[in-house]
PDB file of N, CA and C in Angstrom:
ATOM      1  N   UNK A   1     -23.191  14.209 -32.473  1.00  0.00           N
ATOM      2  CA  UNK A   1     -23.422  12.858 -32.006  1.00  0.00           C
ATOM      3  C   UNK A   1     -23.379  12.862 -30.478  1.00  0.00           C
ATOM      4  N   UNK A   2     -24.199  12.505 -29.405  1.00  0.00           N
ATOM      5  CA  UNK A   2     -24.522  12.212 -28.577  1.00  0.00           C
ATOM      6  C   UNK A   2     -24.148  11.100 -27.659  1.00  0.00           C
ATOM      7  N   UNK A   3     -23.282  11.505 -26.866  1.00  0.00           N
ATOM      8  CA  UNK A   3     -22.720   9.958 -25.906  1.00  0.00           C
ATOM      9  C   UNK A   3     -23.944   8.942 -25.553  1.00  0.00           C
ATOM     10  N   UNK A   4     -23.359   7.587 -25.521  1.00  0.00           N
ATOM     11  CA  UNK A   4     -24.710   6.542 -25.723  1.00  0.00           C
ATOM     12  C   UNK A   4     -24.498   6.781 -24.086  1.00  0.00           C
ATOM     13  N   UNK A   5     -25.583   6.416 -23.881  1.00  0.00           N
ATOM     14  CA  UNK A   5     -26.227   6.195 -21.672  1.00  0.00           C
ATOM     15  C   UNK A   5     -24.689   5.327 -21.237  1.00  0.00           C
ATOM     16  N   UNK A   6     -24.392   4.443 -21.947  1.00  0.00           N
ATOM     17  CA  UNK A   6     -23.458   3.026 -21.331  1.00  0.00           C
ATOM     18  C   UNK A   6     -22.044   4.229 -21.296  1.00  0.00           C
ATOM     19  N   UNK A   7     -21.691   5.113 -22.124  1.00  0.00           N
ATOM     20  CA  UNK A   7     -20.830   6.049 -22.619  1.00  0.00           C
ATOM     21  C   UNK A   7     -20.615   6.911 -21.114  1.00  0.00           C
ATOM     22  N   UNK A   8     -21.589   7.335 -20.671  1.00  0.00           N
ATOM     23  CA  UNK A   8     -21.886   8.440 -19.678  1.00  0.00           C
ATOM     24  C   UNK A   8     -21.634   7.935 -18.528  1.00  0.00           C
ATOM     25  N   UNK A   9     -22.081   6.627 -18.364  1.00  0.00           N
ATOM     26  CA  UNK A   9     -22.131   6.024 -17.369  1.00  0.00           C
ATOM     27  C   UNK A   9     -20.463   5.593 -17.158  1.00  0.00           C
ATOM     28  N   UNK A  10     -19.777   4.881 -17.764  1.00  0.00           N
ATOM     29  CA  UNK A  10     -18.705   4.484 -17.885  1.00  0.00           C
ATOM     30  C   UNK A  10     -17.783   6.043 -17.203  1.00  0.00           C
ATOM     31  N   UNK A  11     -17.838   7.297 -17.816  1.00  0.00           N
ATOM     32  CA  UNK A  11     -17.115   8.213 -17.614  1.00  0.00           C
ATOM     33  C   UNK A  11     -17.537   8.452 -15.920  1.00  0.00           C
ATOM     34  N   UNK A  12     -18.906   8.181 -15.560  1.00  0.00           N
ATOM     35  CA  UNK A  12     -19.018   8.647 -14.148  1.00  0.00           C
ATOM     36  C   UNK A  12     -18.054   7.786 -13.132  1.00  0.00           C
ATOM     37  N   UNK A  13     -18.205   6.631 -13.755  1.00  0.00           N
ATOM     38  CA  UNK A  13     -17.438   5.482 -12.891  1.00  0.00           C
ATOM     39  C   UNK A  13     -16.094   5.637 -12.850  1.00  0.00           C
ATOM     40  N   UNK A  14     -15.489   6.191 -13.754  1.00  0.00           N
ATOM     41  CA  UNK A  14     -13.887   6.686 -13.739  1.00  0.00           C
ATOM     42  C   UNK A  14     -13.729   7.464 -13.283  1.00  0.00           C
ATOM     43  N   UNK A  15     -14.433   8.589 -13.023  1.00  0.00           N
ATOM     44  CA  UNK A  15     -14.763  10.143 -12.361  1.00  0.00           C
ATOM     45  C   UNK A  15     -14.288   9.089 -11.255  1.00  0.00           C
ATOM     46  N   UNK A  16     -15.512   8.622 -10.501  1.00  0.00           N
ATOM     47  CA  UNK A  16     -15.368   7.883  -8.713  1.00  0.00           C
ATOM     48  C   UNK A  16     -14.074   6.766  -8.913  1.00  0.00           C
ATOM     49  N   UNK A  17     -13.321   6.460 -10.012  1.00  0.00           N
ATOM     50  CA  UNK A  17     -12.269   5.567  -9.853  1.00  0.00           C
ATOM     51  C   UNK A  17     -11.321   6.536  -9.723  1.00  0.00           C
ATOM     52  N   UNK A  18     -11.132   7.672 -10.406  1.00  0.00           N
ATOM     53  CA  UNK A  18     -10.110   8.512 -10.131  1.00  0.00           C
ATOM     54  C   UNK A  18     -10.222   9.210  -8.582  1.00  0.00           C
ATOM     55  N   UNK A  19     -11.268   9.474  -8.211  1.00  0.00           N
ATOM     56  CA  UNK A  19     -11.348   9.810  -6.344  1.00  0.00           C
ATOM     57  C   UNK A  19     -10.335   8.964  -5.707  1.00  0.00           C
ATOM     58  N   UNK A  20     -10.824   7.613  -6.039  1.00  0.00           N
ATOM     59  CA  UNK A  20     -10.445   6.698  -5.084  1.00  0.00           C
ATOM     60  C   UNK A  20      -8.837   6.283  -5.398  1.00  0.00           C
ATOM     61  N   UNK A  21      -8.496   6.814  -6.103  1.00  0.00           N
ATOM     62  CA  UNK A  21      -6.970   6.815  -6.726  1.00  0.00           C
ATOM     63  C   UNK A  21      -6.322   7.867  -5.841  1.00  0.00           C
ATOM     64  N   UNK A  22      -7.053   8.544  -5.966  1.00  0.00           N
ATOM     65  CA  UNK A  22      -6.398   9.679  -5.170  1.00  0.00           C
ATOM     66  C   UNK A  22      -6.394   9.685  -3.656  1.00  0.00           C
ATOM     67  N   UNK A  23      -7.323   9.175  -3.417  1.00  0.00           N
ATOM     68  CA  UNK A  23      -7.578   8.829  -1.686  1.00  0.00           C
ATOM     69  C   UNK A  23      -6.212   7.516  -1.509  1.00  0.00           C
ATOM     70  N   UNK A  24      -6.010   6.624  -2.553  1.00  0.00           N
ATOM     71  CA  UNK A  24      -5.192   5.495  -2.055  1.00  0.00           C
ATOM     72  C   UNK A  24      -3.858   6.483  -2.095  1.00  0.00           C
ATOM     73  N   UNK A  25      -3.780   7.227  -2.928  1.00  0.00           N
ATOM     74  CA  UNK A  25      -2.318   8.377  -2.945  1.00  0.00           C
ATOM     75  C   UNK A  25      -1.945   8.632  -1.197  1.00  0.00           C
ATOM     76  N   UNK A  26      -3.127   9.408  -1.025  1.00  0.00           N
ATOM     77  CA  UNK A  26      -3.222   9.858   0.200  1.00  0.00           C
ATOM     78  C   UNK A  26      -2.657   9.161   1.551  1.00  0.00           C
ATOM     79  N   UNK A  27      -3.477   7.866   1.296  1.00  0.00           N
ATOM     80  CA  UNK A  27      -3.007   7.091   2.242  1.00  0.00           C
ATOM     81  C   UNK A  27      -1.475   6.497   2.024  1.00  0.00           C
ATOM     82  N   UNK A  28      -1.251   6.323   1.211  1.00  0.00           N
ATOM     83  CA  UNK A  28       0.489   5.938   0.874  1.00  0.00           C
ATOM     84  C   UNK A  28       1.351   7.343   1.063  1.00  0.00           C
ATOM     85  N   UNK A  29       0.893   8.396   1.067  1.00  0.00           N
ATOM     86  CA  UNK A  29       1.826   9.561   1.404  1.00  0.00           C
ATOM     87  C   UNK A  29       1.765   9.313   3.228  1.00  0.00           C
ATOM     88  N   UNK A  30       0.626   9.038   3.634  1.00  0.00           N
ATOM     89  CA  UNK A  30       0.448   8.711   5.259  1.00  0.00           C
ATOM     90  C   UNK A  30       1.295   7.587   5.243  1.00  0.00           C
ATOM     91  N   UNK A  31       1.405   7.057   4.584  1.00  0.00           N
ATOM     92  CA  UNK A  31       2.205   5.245   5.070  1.00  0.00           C
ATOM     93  C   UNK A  31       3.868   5.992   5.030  1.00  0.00           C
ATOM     94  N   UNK A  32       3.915   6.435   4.114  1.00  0.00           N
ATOM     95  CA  UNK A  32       5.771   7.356   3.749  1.00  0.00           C
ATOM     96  C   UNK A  32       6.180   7.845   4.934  1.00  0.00           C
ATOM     97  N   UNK A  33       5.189   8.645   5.619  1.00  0.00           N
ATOM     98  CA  UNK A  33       5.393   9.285   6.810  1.00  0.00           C
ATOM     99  C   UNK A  33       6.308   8.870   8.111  1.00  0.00           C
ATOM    100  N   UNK A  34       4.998   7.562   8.048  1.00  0.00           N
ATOM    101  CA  UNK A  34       5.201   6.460   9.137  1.00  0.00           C
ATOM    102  C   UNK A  34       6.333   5.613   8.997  1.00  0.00           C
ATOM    103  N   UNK A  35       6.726   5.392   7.562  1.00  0.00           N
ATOM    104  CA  UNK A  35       7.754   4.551   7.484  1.00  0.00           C
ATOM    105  C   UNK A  35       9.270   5.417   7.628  1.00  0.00           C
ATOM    106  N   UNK A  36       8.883   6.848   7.456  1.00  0.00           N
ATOM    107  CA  UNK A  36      10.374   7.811   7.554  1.00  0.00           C
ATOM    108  C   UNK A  36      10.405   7.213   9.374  1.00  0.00           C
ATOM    109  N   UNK A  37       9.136   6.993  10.410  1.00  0.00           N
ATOM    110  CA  UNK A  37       9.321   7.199  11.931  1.00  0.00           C
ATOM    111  C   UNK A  37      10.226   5.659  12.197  1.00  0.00           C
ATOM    112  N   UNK A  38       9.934   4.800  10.886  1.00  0.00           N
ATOM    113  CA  UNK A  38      10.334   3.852  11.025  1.00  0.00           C
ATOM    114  C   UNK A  38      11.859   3.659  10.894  1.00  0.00           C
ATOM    115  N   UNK A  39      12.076   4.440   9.944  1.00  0.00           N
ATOM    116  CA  UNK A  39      13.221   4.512   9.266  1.00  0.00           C
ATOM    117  C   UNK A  39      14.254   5.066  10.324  1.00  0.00           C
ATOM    118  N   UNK A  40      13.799   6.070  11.088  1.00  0.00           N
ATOM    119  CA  UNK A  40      14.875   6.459  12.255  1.00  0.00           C
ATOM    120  C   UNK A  40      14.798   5.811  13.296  1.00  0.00           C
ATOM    121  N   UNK A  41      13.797   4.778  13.928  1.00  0.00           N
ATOM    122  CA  UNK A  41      13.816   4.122  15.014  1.00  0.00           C
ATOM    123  C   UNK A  41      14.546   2.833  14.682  1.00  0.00           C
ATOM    124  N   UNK A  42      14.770   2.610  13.268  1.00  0.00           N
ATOM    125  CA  UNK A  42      15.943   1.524  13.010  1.00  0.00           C
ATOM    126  C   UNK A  42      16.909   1.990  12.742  1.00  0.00           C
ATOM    127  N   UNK A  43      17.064   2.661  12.564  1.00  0.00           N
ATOM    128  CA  UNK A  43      18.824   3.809  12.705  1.00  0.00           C
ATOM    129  C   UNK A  43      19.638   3.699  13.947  1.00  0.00           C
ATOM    130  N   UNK A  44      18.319   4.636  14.825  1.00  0.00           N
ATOM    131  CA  UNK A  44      18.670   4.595  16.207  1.00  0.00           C
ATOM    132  C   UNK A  44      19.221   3.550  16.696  1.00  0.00           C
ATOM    133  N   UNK A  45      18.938   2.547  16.621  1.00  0.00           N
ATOM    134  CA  UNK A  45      18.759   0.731  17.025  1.00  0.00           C
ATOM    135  C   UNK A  45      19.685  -0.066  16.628  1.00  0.00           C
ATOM    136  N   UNK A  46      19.803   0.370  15.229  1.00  0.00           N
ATOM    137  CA  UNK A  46      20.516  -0.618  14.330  1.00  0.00           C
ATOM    138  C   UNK A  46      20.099  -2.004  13.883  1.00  0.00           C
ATOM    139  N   UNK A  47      18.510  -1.951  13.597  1.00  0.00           N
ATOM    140  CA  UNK A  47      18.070  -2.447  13.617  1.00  0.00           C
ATOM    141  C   UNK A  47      18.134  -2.894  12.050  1.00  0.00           C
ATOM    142  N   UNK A  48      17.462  -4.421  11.638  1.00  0.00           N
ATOM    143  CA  UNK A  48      17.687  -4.810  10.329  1.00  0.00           C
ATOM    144  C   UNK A  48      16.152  -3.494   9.391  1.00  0.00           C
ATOM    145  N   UNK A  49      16.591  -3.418   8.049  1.00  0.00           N
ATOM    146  CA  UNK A  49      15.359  -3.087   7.704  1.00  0.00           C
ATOM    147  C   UNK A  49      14.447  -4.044   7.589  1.00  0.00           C
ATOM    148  N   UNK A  50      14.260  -5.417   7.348  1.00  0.00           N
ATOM    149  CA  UNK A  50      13.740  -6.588   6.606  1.00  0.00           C
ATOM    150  C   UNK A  50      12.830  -7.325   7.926  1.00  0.00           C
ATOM    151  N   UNK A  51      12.016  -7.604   8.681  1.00  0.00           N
ATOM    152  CA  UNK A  51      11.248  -8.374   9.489  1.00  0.00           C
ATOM    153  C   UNK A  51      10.577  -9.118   8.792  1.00  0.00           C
ATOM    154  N   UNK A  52      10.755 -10.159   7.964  1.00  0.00           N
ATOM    155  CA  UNK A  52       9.626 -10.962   7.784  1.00  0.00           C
ATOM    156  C   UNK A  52       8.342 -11.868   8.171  1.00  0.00           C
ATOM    157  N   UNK A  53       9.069 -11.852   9.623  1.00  0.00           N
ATOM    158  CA  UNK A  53       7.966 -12.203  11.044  1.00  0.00           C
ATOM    159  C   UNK A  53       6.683 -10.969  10.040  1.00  0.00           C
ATOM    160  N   UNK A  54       6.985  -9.751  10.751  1.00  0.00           N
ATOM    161  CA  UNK A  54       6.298  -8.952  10.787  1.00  0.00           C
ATOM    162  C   UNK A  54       5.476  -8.928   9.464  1.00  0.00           C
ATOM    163  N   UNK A  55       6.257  -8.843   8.224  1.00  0.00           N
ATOM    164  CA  UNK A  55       5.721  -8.984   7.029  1.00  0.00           C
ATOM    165  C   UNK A  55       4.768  -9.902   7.030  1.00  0.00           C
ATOM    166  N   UNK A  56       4.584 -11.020   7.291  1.00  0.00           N
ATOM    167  CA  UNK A  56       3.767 -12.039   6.904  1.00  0.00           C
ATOM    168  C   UNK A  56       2.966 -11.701   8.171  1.00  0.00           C
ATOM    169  N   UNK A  57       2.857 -11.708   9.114  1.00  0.00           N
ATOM    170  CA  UNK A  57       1.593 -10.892  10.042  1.00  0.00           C
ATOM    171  C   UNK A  57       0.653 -10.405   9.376  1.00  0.00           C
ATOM    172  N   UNK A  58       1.673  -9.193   8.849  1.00  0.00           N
ATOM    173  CA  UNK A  58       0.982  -7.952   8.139  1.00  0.00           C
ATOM    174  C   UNK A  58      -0.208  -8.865   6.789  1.00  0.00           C
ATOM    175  N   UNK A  59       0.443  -9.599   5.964  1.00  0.00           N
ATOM    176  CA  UNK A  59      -0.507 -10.071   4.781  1.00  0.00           C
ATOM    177  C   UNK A  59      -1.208 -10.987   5.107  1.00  0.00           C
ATOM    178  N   UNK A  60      -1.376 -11.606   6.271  1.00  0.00           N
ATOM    179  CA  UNK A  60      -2.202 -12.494   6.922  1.00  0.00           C
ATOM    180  C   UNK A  60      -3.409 -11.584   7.537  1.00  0.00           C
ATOM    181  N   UNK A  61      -3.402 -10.504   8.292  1.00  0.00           N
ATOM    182  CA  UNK A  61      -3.872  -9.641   8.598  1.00  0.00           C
ATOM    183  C   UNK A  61      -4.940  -8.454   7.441  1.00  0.00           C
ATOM    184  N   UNK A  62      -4.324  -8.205   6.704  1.00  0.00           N
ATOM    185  CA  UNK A  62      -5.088  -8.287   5.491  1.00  0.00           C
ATOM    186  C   UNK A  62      -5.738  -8.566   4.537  1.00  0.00           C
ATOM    187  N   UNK A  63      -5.315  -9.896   4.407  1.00  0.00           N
ATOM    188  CA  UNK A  63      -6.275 -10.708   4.275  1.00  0.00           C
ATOM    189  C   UNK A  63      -7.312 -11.676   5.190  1.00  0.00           C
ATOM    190  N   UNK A  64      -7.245 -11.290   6.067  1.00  0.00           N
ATOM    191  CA  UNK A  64      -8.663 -11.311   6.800  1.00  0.00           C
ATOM    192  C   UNK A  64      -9.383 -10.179   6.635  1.00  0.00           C
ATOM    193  N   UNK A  65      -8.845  -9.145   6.762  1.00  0.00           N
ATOM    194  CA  UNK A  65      -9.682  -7.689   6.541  1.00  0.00           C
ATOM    195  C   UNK A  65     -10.323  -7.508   4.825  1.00  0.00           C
ATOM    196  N   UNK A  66      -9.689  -8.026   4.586  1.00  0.00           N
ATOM    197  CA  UNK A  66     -10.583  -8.330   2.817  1.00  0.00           C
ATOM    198  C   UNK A  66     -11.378  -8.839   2.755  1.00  0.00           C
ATOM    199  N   UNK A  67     -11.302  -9.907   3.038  1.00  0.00           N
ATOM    200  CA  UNK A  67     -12.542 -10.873   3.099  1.00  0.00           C
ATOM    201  C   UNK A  67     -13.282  -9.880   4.127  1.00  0.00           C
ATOM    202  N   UNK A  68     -13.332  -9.667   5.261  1.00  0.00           N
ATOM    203  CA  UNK A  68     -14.623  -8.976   5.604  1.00  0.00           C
ATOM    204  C   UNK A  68     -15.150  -8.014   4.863  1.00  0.00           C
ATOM    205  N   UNK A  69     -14.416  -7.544   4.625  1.00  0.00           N
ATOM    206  CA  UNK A  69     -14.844  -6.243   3.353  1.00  0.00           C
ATOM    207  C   UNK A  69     -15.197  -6.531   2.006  1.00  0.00           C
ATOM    208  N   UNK A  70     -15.622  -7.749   1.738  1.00  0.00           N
ATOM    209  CA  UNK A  70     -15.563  -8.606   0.352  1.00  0.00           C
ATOM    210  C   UNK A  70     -15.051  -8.191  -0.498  1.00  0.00           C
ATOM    211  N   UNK A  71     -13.708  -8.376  -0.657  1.00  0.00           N
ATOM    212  CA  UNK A  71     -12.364  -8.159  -1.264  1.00  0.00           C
ATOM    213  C   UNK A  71     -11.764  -9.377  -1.567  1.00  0.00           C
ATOM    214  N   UNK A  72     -11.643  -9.869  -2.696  1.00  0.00           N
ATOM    215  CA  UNK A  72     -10.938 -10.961  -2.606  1.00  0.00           C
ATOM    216  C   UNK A  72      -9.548 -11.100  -2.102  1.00  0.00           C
ATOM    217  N   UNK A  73      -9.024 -11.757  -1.153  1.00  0.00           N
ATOM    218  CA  UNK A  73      -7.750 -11.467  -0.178  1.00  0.00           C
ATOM    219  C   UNK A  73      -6.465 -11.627  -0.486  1.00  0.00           C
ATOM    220  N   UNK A  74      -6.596 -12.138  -2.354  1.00  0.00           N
ATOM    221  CA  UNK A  74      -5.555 -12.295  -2.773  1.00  0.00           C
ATOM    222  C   UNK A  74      -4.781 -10.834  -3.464  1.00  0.00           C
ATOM    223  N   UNK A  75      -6.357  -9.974  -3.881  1.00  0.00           N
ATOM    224  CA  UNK A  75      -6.033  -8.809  -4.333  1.00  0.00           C
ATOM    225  C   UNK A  75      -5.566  -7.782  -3.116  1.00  0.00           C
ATOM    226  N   UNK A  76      -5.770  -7.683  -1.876  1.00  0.00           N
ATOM    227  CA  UNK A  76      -5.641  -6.932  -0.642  1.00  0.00           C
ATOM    228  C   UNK A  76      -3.829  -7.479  -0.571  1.00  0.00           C
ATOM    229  N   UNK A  77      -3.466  -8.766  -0.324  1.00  0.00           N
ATOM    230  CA  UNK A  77      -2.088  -9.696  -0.152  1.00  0.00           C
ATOM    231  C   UNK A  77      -1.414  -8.963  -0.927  1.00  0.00           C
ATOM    232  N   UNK A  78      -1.684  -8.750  -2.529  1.00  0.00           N
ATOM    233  CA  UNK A  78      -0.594  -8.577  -3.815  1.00  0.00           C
ATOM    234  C   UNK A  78      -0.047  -7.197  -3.590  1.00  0.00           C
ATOM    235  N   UNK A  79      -1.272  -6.496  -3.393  1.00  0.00           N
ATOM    236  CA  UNK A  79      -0.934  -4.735  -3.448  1.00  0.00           C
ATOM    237  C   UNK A  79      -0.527  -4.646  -2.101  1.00  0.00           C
ATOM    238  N   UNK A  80      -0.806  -5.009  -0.834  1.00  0.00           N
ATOM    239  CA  UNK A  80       0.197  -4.877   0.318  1.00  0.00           C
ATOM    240  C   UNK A  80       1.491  -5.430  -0.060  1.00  0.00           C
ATOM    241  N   UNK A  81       1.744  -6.433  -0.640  1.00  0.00           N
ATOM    242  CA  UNK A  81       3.154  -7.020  -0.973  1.00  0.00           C
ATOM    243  C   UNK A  81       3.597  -6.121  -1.838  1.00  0.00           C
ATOM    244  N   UNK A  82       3.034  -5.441  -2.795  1.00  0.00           N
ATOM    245  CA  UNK A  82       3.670  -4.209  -3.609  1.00  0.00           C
ATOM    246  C   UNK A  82       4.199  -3.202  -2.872  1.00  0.00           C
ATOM    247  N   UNK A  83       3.368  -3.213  -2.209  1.00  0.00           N
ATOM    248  CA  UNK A  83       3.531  -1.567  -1.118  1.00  0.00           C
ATOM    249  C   UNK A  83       4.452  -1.786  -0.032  1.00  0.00           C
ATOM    250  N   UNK A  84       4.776  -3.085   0.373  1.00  0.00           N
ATOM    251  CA  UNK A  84       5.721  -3.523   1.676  1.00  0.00           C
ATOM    252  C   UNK A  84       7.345  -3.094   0.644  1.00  0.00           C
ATOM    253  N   UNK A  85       7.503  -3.716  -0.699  1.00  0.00           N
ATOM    254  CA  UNK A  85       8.296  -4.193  -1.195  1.00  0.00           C
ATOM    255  C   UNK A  85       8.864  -2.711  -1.805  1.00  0.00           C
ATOM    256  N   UNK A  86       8.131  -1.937  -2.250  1.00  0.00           N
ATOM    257  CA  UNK A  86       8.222  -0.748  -2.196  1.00  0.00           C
ATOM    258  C   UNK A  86       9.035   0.474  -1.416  1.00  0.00           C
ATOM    259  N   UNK A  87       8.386   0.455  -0.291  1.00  0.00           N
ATOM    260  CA  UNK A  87       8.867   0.732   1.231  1.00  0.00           C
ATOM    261  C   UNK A  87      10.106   0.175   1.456  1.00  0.00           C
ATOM    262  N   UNK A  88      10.299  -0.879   1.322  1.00  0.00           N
ATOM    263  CA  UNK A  88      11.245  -1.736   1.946  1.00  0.00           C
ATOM    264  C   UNK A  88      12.659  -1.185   1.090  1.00  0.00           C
ATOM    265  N   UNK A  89      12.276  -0.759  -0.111  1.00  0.00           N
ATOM    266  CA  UNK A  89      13.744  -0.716  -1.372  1.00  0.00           C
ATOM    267  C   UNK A  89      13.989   1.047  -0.379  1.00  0.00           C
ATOM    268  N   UNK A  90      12.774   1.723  -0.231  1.00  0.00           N
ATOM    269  CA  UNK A  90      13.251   3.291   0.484  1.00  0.00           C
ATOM    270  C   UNK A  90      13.756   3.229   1.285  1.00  0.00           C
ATOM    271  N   UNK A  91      13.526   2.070   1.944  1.00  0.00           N
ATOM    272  CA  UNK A  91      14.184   1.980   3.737  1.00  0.00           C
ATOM    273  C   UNK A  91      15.766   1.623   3.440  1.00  0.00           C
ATOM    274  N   UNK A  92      16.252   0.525   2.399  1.00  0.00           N
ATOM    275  CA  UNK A  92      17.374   0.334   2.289  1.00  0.00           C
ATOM    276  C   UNK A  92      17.984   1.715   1.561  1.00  0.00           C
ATOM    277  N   UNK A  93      17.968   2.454   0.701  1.00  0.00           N
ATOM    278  CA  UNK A  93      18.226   3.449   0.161  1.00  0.00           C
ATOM    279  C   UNK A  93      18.708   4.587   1.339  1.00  0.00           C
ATOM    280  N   UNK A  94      17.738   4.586   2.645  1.00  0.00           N
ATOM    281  CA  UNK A  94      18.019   5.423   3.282  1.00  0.00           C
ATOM    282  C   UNK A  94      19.161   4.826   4.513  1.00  0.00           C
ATOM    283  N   UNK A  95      18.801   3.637   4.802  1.00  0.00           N
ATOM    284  CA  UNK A  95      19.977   3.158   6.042  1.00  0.00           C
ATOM    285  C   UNK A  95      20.859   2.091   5.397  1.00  0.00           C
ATOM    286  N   UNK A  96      20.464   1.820   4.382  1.00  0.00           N
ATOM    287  CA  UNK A  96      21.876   1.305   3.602  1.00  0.00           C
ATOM    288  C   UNK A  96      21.751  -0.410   3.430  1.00  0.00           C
ATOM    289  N   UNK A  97      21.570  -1.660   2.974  1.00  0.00           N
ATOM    290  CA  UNK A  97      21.999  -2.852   2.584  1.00  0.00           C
ATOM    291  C   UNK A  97      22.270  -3.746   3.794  1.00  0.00           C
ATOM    292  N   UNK A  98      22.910  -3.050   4.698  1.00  0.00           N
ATOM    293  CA  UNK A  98      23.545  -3.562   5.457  1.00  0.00           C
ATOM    294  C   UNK A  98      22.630  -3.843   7.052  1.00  0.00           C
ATOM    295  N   UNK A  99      21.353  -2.814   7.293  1.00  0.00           N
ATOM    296  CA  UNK A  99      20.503  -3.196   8.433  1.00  0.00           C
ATOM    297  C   UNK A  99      19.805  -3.872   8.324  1.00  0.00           C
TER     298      UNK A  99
END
């Protein structure tokens, strides 16, 4: 039995969904990086981990960049808020509750 065309097609598109899975990996191992530079320049400092100034910048900022990219800006907002919130539990883990 013979995969139907819609069959083939479907598997190519997961093929290029799994790339792009892997490229978003990529870039979140780059974000880990940046947030370890983060993580010691609030050490150093004694700085809080938590900026919510900054946070809401950040998802305001992204969602403008969605929309240019025709992205709906609520989906760009959610998964940055995943990924802030994320980050944010490593950062306390590493300097502790208390910055």
């Amino acid at each position: 039995m013979t995969p139907e065309l819609n069959d083939v097609d479907l598997a190519g598109i997961r093929t290029r969904l799994d790339e792009v899975d892997r490229r978003f990996v990529r870039v979140l191992a780059d974000r880990s990086r940046l947030i370890g530079e983060v993580v010691e320049f609030k050490r150093a400092r004694g700085l809080p981990v938590v900026d919510r100034t900054r946070e809401d910048e950040m998802l305001v900022r992204i969602g403008e960049v969605a929309a240019e990219e025709g992205l709906d800006p609520r989906v760009a907002r959610d998964v940055l808020r995943a990924v802030i919130d994320a980050f944010t539990l490593l950062e306390v883990e590493q300097l502790g509750p208390d910055h």
